[in-house]
Structures are given as structure tokens and as C-alpha cells.
Protein backbone atom coordinates (compact mmCIF):
# COMPACT_ATOMS: atom_id res chain seq x y z
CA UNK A 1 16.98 19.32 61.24
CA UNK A 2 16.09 16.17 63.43
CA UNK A 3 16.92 15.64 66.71
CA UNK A 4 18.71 12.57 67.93
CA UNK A 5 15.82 12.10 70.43
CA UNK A 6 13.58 11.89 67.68
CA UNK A 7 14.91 8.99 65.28
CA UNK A 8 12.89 6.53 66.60
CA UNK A 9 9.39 8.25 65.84
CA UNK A 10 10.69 8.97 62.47
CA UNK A 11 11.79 5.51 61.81
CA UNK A 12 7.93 4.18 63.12
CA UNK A 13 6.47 7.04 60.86
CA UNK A 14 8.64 5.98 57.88
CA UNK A 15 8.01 2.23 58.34
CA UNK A 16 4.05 3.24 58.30
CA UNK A 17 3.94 5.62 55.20
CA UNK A 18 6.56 3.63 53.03
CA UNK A 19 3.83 2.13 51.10
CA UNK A 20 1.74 4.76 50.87
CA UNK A 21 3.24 7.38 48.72
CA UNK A 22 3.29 7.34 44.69
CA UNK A 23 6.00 6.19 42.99
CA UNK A 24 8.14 4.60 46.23
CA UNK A 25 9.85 6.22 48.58
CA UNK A 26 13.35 5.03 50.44
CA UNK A 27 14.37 6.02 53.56
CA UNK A 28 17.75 5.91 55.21
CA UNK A 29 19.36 6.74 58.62
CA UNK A 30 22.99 7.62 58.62
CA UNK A 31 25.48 7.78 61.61
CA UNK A 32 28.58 9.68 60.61
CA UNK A 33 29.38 8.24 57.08
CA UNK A 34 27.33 4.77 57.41
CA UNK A 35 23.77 3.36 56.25
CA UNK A 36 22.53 1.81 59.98
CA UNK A 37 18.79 1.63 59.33
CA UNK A 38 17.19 1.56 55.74
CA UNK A 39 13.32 1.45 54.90
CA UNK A 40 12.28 0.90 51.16
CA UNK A 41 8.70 0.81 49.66
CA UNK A 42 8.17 -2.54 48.21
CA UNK A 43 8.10 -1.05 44.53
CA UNK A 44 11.24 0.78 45.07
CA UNK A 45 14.87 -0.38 44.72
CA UNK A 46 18.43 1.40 44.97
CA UNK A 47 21.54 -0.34 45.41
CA UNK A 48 22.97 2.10 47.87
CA UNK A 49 19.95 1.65 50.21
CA UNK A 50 21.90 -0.90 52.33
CA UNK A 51 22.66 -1.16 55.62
CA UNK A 52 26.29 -1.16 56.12
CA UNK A 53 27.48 1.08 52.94
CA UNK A 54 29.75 4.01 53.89
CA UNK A 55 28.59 6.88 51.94
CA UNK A 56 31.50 9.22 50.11
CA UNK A 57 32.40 12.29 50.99
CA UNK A 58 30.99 14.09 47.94
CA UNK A 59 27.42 12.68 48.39
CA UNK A 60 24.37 14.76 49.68
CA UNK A 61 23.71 13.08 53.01
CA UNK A 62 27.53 14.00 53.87
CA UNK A 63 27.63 17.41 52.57
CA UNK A 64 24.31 18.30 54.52
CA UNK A 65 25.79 16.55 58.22
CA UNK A 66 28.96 19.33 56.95
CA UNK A 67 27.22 21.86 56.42
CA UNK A 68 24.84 20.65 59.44
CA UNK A 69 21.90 22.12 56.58
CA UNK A 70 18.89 20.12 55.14
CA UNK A 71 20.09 19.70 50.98
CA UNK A 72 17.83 18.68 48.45
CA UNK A 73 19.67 17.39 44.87
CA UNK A 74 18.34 15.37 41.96
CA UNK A 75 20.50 13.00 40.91
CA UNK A 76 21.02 11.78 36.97
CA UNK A 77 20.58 8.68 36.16
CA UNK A 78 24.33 7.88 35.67
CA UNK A 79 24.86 8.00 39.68
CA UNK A 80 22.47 5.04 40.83
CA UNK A 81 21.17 3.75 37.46
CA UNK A 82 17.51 5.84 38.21
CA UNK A 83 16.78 9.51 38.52
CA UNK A 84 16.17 10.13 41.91
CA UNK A 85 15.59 13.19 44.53
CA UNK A 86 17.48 13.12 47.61
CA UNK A 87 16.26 15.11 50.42
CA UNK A 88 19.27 14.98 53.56
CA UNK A 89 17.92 16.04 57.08
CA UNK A 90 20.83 16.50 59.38
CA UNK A 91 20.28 14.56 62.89
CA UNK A 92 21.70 16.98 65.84
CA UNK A 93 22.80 15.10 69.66
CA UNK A 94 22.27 17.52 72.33
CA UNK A 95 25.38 19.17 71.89
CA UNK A 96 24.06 20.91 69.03
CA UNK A 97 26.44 18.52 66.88
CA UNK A 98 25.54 16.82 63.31
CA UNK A 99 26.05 13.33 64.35
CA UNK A 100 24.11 12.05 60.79
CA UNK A 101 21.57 12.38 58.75
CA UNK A 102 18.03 10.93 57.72
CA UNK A 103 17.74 10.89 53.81
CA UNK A 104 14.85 10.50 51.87
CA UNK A 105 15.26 9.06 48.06
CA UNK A 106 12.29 9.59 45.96
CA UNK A 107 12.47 8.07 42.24
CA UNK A 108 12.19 10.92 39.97
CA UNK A 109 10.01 9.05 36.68
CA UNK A 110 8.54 11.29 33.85
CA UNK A 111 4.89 11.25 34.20
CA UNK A 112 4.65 8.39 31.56
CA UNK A 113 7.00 6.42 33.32
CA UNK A 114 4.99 6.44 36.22
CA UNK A 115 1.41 5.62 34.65
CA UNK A 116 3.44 3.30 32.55
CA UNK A 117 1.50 0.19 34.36
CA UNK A 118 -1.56 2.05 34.50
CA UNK A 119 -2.07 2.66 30.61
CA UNK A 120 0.06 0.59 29.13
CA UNK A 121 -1.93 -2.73 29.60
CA UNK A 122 -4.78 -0.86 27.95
CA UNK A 123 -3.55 0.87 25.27
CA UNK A 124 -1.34 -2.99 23.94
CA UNK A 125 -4.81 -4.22 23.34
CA UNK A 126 -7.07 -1.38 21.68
CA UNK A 127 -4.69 -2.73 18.06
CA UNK A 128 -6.40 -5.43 15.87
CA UNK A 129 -3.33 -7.48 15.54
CA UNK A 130 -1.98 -6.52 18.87
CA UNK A 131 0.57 -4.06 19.61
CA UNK A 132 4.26 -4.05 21.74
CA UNK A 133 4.72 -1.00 24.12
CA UNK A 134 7.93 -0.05 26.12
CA UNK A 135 9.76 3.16 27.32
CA UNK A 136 13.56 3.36 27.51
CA UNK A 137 15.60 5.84 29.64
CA UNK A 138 19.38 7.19 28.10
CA UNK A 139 21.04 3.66 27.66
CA UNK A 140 18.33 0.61 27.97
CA UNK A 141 14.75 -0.48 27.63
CA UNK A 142 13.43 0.34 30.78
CA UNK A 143 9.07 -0.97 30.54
CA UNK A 144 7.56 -3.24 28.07
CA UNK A 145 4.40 -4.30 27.69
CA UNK A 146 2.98 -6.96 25.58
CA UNK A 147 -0.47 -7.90 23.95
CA UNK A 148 -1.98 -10.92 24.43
CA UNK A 149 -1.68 -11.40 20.59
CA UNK A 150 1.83 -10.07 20.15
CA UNK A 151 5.24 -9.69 21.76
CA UNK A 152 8.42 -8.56 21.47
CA UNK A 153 10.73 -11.11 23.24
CA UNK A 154 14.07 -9.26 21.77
CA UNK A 155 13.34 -6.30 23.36
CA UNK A 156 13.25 -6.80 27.35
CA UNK A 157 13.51 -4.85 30.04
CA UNK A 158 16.98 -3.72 31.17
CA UNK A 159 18.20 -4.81 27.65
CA UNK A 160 21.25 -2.06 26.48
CA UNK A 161 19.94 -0.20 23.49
CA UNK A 162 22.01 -0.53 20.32
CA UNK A 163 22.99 2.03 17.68
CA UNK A 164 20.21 0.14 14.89
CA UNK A 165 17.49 1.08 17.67
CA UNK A 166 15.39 3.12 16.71
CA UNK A 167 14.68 4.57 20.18
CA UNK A 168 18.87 4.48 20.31
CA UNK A 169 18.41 7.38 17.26
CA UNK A 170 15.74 8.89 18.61
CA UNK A 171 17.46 9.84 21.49
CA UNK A 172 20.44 11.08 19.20
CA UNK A 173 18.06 13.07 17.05
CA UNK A 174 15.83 14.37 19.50
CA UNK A 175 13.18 13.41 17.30
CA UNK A 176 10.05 11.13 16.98
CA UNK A 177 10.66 8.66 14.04
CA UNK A 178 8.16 6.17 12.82
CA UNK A 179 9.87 3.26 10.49
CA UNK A 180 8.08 0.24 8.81
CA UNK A 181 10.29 -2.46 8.89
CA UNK A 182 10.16 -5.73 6.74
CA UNK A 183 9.73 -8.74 7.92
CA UNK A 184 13.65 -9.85 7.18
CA UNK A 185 14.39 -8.27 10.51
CA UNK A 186 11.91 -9.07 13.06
CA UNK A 187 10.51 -12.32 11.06
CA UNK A 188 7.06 -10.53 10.49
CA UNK A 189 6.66 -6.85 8.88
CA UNK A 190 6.41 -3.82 11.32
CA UNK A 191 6.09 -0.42 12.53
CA UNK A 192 7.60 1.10 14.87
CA UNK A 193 6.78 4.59 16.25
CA UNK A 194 8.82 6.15 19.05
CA UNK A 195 9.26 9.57 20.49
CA UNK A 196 11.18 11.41 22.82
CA UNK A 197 10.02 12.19 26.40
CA UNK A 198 11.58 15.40 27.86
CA UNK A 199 11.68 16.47 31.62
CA UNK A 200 9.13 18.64 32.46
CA UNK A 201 11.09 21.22 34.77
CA UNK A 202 14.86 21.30 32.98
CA UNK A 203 12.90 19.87 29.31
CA UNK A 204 16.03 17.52 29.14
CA UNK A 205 15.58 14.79 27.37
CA UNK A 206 15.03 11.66 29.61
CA UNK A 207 13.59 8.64 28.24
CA UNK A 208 11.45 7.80 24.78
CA UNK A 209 8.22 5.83 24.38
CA UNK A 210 7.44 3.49 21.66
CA UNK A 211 4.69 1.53 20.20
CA UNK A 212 5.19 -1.61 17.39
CA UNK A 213 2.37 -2.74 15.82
CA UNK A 214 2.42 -5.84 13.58
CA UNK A 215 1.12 -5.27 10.10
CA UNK A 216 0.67 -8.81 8.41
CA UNK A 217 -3.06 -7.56 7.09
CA UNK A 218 -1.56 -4.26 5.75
CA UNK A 219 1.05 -6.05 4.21
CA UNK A 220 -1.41 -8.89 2.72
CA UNK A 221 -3.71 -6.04 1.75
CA UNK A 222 -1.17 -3.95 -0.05
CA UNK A 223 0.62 -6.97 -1.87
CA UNK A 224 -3.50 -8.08 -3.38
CA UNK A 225 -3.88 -4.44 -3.72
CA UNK A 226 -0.57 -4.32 -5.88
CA UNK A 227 -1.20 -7.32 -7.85
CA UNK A 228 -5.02 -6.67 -8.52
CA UNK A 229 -3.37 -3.21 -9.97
CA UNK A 230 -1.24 -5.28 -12.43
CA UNK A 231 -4.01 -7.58 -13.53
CA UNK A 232 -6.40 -4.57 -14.04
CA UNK A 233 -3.08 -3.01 -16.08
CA UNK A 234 -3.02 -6.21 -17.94
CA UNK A 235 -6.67 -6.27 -18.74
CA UNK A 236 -7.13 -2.57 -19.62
CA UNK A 237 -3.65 -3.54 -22.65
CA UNK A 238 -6.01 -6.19 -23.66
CA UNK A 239 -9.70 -4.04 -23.84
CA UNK A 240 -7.42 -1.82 -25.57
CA UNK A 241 -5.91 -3.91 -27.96
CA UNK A 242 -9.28 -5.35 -28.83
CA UNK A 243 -10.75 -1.63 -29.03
CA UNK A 244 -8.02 -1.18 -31.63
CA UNK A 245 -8.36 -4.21 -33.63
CA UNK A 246 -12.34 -3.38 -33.32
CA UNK A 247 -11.69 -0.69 -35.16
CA UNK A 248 -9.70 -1.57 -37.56
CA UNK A 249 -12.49 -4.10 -38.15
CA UNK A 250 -15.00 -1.79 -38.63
CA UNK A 251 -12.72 0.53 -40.98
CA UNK A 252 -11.96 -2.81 -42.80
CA UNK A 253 -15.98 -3.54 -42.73
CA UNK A 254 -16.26 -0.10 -44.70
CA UNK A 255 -13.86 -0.73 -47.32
CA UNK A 256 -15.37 -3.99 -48.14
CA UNK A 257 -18.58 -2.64 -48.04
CA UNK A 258 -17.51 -0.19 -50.46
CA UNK A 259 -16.06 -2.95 -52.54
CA UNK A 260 -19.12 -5.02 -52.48
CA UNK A 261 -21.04 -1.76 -54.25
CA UNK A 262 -18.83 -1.46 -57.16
CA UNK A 263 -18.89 -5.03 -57.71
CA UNK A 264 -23.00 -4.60 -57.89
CA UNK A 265 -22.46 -2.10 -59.86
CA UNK A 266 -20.12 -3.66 -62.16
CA UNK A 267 -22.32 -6.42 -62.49
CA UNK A 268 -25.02 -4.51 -63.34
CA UNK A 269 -22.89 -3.25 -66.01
CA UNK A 270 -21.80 -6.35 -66.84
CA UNK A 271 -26.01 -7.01 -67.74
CA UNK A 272 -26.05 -4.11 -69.80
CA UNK A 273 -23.21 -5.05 -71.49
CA UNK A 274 -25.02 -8.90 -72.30
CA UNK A 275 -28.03 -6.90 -73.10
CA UNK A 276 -26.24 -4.78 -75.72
CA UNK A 277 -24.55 -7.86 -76.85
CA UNK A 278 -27.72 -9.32 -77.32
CA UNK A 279 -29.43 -6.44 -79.28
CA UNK A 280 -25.95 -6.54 -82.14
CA UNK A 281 -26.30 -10.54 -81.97
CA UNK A 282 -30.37 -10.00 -83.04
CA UNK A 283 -28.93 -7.39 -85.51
CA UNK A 284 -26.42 -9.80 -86.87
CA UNK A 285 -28.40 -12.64 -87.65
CA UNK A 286 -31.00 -9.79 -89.64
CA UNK A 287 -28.33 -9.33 -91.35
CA UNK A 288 -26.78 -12.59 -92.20
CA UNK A 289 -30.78 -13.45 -93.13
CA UNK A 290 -30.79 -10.70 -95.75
CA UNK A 291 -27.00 -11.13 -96.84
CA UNK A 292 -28.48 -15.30 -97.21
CA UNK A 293 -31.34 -13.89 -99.47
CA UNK A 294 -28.71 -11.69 -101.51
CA UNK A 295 -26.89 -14.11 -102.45
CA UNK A 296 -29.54 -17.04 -103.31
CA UNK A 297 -30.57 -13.86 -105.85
CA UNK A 298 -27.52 -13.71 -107.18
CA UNK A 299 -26.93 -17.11 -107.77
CA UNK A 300 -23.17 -19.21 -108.34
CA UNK A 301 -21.98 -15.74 -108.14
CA UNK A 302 -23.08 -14.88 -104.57
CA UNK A 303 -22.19 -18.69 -103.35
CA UNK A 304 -19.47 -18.14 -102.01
CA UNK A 305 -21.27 -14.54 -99.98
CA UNK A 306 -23.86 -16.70 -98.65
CA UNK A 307 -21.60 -19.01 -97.04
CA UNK A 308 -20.35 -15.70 -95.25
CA UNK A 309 -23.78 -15.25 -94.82
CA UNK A 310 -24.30 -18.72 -93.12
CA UNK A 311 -21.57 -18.18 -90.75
CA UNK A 312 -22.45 -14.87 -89.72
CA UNK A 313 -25.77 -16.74 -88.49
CA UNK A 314 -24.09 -19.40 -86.35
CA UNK A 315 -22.37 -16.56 -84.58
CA UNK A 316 -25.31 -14.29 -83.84
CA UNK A 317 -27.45 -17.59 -82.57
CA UNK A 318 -24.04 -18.53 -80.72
CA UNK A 319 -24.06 -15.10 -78.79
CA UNK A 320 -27.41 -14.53 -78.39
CA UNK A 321 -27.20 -18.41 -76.68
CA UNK A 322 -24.13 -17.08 -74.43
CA UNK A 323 -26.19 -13.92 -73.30
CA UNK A 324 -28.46 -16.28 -70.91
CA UNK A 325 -25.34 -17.89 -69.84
CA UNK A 326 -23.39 -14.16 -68.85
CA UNK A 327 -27.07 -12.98 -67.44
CA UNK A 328 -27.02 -16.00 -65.17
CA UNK A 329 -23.81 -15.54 -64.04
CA UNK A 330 -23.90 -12.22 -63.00
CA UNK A 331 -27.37 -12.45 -61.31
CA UNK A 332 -25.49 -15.15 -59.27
CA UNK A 333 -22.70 -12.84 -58.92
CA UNK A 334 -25.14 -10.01 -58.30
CA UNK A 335 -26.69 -12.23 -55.68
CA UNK A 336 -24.03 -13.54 -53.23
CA UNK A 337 -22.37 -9.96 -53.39
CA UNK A 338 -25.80 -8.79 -52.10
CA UNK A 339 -25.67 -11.65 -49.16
CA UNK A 340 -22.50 -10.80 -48.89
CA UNK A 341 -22.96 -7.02 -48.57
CA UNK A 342 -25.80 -7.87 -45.71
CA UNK A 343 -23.50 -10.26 -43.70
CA UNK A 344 -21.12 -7.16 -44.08
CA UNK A 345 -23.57 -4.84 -42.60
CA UNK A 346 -24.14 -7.18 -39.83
CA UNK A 347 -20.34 -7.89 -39.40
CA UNK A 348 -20.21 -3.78 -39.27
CA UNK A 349 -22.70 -3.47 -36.63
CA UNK A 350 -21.42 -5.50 -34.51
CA UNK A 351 -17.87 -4.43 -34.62
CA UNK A 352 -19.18 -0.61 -33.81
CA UNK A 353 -20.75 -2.76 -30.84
CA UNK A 354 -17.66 -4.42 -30.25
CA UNK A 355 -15.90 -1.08 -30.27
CA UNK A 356 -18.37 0.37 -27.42
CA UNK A 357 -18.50 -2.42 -25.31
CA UNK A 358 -14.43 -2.56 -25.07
CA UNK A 359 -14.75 1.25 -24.21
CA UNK A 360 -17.38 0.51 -21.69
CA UNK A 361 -15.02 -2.34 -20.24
CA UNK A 362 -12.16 -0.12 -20.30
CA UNK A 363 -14.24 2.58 -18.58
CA UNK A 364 -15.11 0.46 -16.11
CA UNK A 365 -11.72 -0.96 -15.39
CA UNK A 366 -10.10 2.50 -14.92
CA UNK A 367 -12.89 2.47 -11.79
CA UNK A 368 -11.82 -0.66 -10.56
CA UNK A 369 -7.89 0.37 -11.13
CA UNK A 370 -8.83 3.81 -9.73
CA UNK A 371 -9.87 1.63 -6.86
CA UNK A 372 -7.36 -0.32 -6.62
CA UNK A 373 -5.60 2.64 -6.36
CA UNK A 374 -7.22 4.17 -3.08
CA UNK A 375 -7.24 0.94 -1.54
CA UNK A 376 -3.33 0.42 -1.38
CA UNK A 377 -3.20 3.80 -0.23
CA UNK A 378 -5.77 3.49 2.41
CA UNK A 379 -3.17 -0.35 3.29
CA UNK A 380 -0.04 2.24 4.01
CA UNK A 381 -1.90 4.31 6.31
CA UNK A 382 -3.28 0.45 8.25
């Protein structure tokens, strides 16, 4: 307890240590149920610290000048809008009688809260695109603090939090929650982290931190990541396609190839055939020569043989004369199938080139796509 005589070195000491102690610090001098004298570090406001408010009878100061006993109480942040520790020291007159009461408020911040200004600053610009801090207690946004690249004007200090906040359902869940949020909400695509910050003596949950973060270049990223996917899907139907119709080429080339052989063959066939043709026509005309001599021997009676005789002639000379013509024929025959059987060979070659080069292609786009791949996953995690 203080004595009366000794307000006036506590009010000099208070007045010289007010700025001095972490956090902020109010003091307060009561006489019977009024404020008369009030000292407040200049980072440190409460309403009640006034001079002229009557305190009630319910409050700390009063219950301590009853009970003429020093009281200590935290108080939630319901009662004066900040947690705060209030420390009552009964003043005694010479009678021995509690005629008030000095009381000490201290601001009661989680440890975050109070390096809040500290790291804060710091931290906003260590993001490439800039970043948005702030901490909230059980019913507002109490800190923010801006980037030089990026702010959140919607979300001020002393601003009520809403049931859409996320630090609003983080303090209903009692859980951290990080959200990505399009860019229909905010005008510009986000994430926002937050957790919950818990009192370190009671581990009540008192406040939450959060952090957004723009993510245009994430968003930029994944959306050429996504659409260098589809082209590379696009591509890879093509290479395919092509492989398939490569192949079908080259089993086409085959068959033709195939085809082009018998039709050599049949030609050469076809030669025989003219030769043989050739060898009956010789034989016919011997013939027709001797059947001609026959019948000269056998005079008016072997007329009318030799004129048989005469005609069988004309048609051995007129199919040995055609044999040339067929023998020409097929050689020509003979001879573009052969160019065309080479062309065919070449054709075949390079469709089984065709065919390994689209595999090669396709190989090389399942990289790229594979890529592709690993580099919108690598965006998400931006």
C-alpha cells in the first residue's frame, strides 16, 4: 500500500518512467471512486484513463480501496476494447484509512502483437510481388502492414471482421487456413494464409495473424503452363496421327511392292508366252510351205489345199510379226514396273523414316508435356 504522504513522489516517478517501459504503461490516481490525476505513455490509450470518470463499484481499483489490499486482474478485451493488466495499490491517510488508490494499466499484447512494428515492415517486403500483413484480435483487424508494391486498402485497422473473413473462421475453427482466392473478389488473384495466435499463460485464443500475397505471376505462369499442356496434347494427336498414317503407308508400300513383283513376273511370262507363240508361228509357216508343195504335186486336185496352204502362211508371218510387237510391250511394261518398283522402295524407306521420326517427335513431346507438367505444379506452390 501507498501512503497519502507519498503520492506526489509517485506521480514524479510515474511521469519519468511512462515512456520508458515496453509496450506502454498508464497510470492513474484515484480519490474515493474518481480518476483525479492520469499519466499515459504516448503509445498507450484507454478510454477510462480520464480525469474526472467515476469508477464502478465492481472494478479493481474499488474492490482493492474495500478490501484496503493491492489486486492484480487481467481484464478481456470486451471490458476496455484491449487486454490489459490492472495492478490497484490502495493509498492509506494517516488514519490508517483507504482514501484511494494508484492503478497501474499495462496492455497485455501477445508477443506478436507487440513486435508487430518491429517485423512486420520487414517481413511485407522479403515477397517478389509484395505482400499485405495484419493481426486481428476477437472482433476486428487490429495491425496492418503494407508493401511498398501492394496493399490492402479494404482491410484497415479497427475494421469489424465479417463472417466471409477468413481470419473471422479462423477464429471459429481454431485453425490456420490458407485460401487462394480469384481475382473476382479482390480484383487481382490471391492467397491468403492466417493462423491463430493463442495466449501463452491461459493458451486462449486471442488474436490471428495473416499474410496475403498477390499471385499475378503464378497465375500467368499456370494459365501458359495450362495452355502449353493443350498445345503439346494437340501436337502429340497430330505426331500420332501421322505415325499412324506412316504406317499404313509403309504397309501400303509393301503390298504394292508385292504387286509390282507379280506383275514382273507376269510379264516375264507374258515373253515366254510370245516366245512360244513365236516357235508354233515358225512351225506353222513349215508347214503351210510343205502343205503349198503338196498340193502343187497334186495338181487341180490339191488347188483348193494349197489355198489352205496359202492362208496358213499369212497367219504364221502375221504372228510371228505381232511377237516383236507383244515383246515390246512387255519390255516397256517390264520396264516402268521396274522404275516403278524402285520409286516404291524409295517411297518405303522413307515412310519407315517417316514412322521413326514421328516417334522421335512424339518422344520428345511427352518431355516437353512431362515438363509442362512439373512446371504448373511448381506455379501452385509460387
Amino acid at each position: 500500500m501507498i501512503a497519502l504522504s507519498s503520492i506526489e513522489s509517485c506521480k514524479v516517478f510515474a511521469e519519468f518512467i511512462a515512456n520508458m517501459i515496453p509496450g506502454g504503461v498508464g497510470f492513474g490516481l484515484v480519490e474515493k471512486d474518481t480518476f483525479v490525476w492520469v499519466k499515459l505513455s504516448d503509445s498507450f490509450h484507454l478510454d477510462i484513463l480520464k480525469v474526472g470518470i467515476k469508477l464502478k463499484d465492481d472494478t479493481t481499483t474499488m474492490k482493492a480501496i474495500r478490501e484496503k489490499r493491492v489486486l492484480i486482474q487481467n481484464i478481456p478485451r470486451t471490458v476496455y476494447g484491449i487486454r490489459v493488466s490492472i495492478l490497484s495499490i490502495p493509498v492509506i491517510d494517516d488514519n490508517g484509512d483507504a482514501v484511494g488508490a494508484l492503478s497501474i494499466f499495462f496492455p497485455k499484447l501477445h508477443p506478436v502483437a507487440a513486435a508487430f512494428g518491429d517485423f512486420a515492415p520487414i517481413l511485407a517486403e522479403m515477397f517478389s510481388e509484395g505482400s499485405f500483413l495484419y493481426m486481428s484480435d476477437l472482433t476486428k483487424i487490429a495491425y496492418t502492414q503494407p508493401s511498398a508494391k501492394f496493399d490492402m486498402p479494404s482491410l484497415s485497422a479497427g475494421r469489424e471482421l465479417k463472417e466471409t473473413d477468413i481470419a473471422y473462421r479462423v477464429l471459429q475453427s481454431k485453425k490456420p487456413i490458407i485460401e487462394e482466392i480469384d481475382a473476382s473478389i479482390y480484383g487481382e488473384p490471391l492467397t491468403i494464409a492466417n493462423y491463430p495466435l493463442y495466449d501463452d499463460e491461459n493458451k486462449n485464443l486471442v488474436a490471428t495473424l495473416g499474410i496475403v500475397t498477390p499471385k499475378k505471376t503464378a497465375v500467368t505462369l499456370r494459365e501458359m503452363s495450362s495452355n502449353l499442356e493443350n498445345s503439346l496434347e494437340g501436337i502429340a494427336a497430330a505426331i500420332e496421327q501421322l505415325a499412324v498414317s506412316a504406317s499404313e503407308i509403309h504397309s501400303n508400300e509393301d503390298e504394292l511392292n508385292y504387286q509390282i513383283s507379280q506383275i514382273i513376273k507376269i510379264t516375264e511370262e507374258i515373253n515366254e508366252v510370245s516366245d512360244f507363240i513365236k516357235v508354233i508361228a515358225d512351225k506353222t509357216k513349215m508347214l503351210g510351205i510343205n502343205a503349198a508343195i503338196e498340193a502343187a504335186r497334186a495338181g487341180d486336185a490339191g488347188r483348193g489345199f494349197g489355198v489352205v496352204a496359202e492362208e496358213i502362211r499369212k497367219l504364221s508371218d502375221q504372228s510371228k510379226s505381232t511377237v516383236p510387237k507383244i515383246k515390246n510391250l512387255t519390255d516397256t511394261i517390264k520396264e516402268k514396273v521396274e522404275d516403278a518398283s524402285r520409286k516404291s522402295n524409295v517411297s518405303l524407306d522413307a515412310s519407315q523414316g517417316q514412322a521413326a521420326a514421328a516417334e522421335e517427335i512424339s518422344a520428345s513431346i511427352e518431355e516437353i508435356t512431362s515438363m509442362s507438367e512439373e512446371l504448373n505444379r511448381i506455379s501452385r506452390n509460387l
